[in-house]
C-alpha atoms as a PDB file:
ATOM      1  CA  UNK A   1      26.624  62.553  28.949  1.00  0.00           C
ATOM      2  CA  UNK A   2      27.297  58.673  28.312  1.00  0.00           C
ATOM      3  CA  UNK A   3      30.464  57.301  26.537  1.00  0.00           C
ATOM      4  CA  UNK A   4      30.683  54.466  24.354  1.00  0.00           C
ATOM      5  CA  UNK A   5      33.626  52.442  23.343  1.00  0.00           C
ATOM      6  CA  UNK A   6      32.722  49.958  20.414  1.00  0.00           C
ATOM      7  CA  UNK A   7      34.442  47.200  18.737  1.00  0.00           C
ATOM      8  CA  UNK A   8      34.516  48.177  15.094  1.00  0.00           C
ATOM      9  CA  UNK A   9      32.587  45.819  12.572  1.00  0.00           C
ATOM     10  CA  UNK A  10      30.894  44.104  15.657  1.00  0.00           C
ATOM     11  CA  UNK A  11      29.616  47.004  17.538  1.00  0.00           C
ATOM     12  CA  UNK A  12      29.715  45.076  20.799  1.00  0.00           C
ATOM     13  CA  UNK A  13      30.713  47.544  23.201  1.00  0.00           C
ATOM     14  CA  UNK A  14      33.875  47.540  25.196  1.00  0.00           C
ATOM     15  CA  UNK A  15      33.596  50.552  27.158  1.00  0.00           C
ATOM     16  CA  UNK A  16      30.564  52.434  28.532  1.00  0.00           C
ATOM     17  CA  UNK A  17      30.438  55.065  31.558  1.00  0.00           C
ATOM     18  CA  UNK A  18      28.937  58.105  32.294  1.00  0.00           C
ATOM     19  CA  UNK A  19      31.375  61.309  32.723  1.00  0.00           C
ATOM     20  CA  UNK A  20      32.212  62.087  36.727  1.00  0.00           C
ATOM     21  CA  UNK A  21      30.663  58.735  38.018  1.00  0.00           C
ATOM     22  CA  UNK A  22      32.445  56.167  35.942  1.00  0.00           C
ATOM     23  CA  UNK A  23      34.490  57.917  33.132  1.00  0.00           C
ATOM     24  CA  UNK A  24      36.768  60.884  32.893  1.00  0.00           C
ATOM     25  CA  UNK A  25      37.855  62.717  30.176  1.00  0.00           C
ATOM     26  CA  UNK A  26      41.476  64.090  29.942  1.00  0.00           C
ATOM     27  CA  UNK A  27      43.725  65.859  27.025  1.00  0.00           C
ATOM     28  CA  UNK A  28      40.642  64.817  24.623  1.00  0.00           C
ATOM     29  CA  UNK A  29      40.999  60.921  25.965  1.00  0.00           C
ATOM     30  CA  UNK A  30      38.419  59.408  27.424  1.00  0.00           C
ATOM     31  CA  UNK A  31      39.079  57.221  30.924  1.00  0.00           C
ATOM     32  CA  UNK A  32      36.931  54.556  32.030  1.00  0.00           C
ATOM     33  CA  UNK A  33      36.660  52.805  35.464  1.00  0.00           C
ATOM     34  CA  UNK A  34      38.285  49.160  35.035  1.00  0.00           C
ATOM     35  CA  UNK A  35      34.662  47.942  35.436  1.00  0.00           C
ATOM     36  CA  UNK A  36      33.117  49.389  32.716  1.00  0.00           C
ATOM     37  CA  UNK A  37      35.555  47.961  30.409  1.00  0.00           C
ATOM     38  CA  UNK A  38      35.115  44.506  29.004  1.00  0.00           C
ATOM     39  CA  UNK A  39      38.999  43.370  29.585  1.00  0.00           C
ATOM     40  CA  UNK A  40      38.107  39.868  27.910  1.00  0.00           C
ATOM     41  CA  UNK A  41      38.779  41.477  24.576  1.00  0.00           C
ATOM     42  CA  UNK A  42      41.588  43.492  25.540  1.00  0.00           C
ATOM     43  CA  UNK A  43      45.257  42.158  25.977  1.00  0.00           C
ATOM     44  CA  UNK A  44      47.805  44.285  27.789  1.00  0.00           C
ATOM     45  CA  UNK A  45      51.144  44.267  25.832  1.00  0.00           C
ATOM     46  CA  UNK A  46      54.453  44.844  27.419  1.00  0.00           C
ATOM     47  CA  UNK A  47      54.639  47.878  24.991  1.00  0.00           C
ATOM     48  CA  UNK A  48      54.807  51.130  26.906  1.00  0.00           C
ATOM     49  CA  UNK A  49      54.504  54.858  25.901  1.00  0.00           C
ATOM     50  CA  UNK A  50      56.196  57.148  28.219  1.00  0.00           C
ATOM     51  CA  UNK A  51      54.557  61.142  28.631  1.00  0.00           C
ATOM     52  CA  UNK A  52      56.538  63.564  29.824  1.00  0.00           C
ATOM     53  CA  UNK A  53      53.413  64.157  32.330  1.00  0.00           C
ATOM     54  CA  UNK A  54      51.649  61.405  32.783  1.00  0.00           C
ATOM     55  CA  UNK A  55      54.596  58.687  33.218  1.00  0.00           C
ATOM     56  CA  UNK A  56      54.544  55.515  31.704  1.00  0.00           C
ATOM     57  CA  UNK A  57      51.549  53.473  30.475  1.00  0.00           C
ATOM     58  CA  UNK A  58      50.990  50.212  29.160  1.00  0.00           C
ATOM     59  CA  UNK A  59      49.138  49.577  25.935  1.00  0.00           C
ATOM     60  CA  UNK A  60      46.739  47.380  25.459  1.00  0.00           C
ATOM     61  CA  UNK A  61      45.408  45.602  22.184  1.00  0.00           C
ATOM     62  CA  UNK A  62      41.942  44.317  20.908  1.00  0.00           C
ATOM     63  CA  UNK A  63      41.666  40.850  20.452  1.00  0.00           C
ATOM     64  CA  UNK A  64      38.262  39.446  19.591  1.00  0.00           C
ATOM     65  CA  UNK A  65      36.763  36.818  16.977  1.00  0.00           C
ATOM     66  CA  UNK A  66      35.821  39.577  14.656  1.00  0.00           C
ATOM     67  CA  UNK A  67      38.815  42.109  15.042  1.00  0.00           C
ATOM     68  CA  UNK A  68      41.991  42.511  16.550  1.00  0.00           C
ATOM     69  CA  UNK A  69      44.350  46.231  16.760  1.00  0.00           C
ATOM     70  CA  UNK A  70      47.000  47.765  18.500  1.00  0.00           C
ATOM     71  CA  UNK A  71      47.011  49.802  20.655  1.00  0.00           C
ATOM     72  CA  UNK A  72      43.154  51.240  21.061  1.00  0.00           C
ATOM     73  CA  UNK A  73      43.810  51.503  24.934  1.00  0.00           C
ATOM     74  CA  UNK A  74      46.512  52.127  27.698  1.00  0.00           C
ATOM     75  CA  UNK A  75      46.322  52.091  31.157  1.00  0.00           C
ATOM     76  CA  UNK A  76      48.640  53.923  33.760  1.00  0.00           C
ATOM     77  CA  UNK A  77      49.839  52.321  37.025  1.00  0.00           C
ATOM     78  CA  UNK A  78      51.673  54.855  38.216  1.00  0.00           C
ATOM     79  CA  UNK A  79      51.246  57.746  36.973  1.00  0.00           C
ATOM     80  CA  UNK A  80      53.059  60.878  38.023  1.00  0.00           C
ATOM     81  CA  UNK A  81      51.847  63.596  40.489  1.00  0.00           C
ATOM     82  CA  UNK A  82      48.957  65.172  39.289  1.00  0.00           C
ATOM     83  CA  UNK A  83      47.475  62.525  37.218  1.00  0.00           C
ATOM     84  CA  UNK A  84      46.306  60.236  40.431  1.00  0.00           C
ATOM     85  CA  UNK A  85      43.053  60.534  39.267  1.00  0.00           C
ATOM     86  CA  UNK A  86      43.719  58.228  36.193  1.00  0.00           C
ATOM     87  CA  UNK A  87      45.608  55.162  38.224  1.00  0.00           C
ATOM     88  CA  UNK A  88      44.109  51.898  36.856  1.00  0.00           C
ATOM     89  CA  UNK A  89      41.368  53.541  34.239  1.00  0.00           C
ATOM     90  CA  UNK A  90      41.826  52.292  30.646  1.00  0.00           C
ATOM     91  CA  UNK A  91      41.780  55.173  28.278  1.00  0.00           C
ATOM     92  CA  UNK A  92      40.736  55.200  24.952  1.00  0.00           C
ATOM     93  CA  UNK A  93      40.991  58.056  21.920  1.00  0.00           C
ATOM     94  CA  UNK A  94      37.857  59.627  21.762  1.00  0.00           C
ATOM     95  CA  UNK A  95      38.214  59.442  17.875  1.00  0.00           C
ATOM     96  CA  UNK A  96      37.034  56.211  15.864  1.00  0.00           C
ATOM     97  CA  UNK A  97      40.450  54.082  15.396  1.00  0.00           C
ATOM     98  CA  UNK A  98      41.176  51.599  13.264  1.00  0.00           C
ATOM     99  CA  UNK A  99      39.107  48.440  16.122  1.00  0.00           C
ATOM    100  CA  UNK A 100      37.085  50.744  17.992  1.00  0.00           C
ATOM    101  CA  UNK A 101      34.239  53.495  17.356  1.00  0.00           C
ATOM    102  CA  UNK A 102      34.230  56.039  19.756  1.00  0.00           C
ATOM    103  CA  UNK A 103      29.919  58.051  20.471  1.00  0.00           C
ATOM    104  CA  UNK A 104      28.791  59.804  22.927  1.00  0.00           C
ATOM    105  CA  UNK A 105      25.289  60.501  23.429  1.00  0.00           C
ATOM    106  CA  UNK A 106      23.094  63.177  26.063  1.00  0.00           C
ATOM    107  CA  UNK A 107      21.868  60.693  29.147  1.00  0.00           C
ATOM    108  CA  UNK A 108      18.156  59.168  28.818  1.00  0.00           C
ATOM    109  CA  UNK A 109      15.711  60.338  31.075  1.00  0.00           C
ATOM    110  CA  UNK A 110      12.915  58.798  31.816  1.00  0.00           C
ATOM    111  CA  UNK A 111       9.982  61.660  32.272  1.00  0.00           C
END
């Protein structure tokens, strides 16, 4: 399955990856690798959101010619035991918010 993050209004996209090789999802979030994100339209904020099991992440806000939002991503440095597997990735909702537009779509295969 492929994941798409895109920039509301624009629908540039800001986050693509394909589940187990570049994206996870967790808790109904969706995780991409820092490389599948386009991080020239994001801006991380000093604003933090502490879970009781994840830790503490930082958000991160859009910020392009067409839109800007808070909050539409966050990103974990150090999260607690457990959640390893999501050190680094920017997550996203994987609802539509109020910059972003959240799809998913079955891969393409060429026959």
């Amino acid at each position: 399955m492929e994941y798409v993050i895109k920039e509301r209004g624009s629908d540039d996209i800001i986050a693509y990856g394909i589940e187990d090789e570049s994206m996870l999802i967790l808790e109904d979030s969706w995780y991409f690798a820092p490389d599948q994100v386009n991080m020239s339209v994001l801006r991380r904020t000093d604003r933090t959101y502490t879970c009781p099991y994840k830790g503490v992440c930082y958000w991160l806000d859009l910020e392009t010619p067409h839109a800007s939002a808070q909050n539409i991503a966050w990103v974990y440095q150090t999260p607690k035991r457990g959640y390893e597997g999501i050190k680094d990735m920017i997550g996203f909702y994987s609802h539509d918010t109020a910059g972003t537009i959240a799809a998913k779509s079955p891969m393409h295969q060429n026959a």
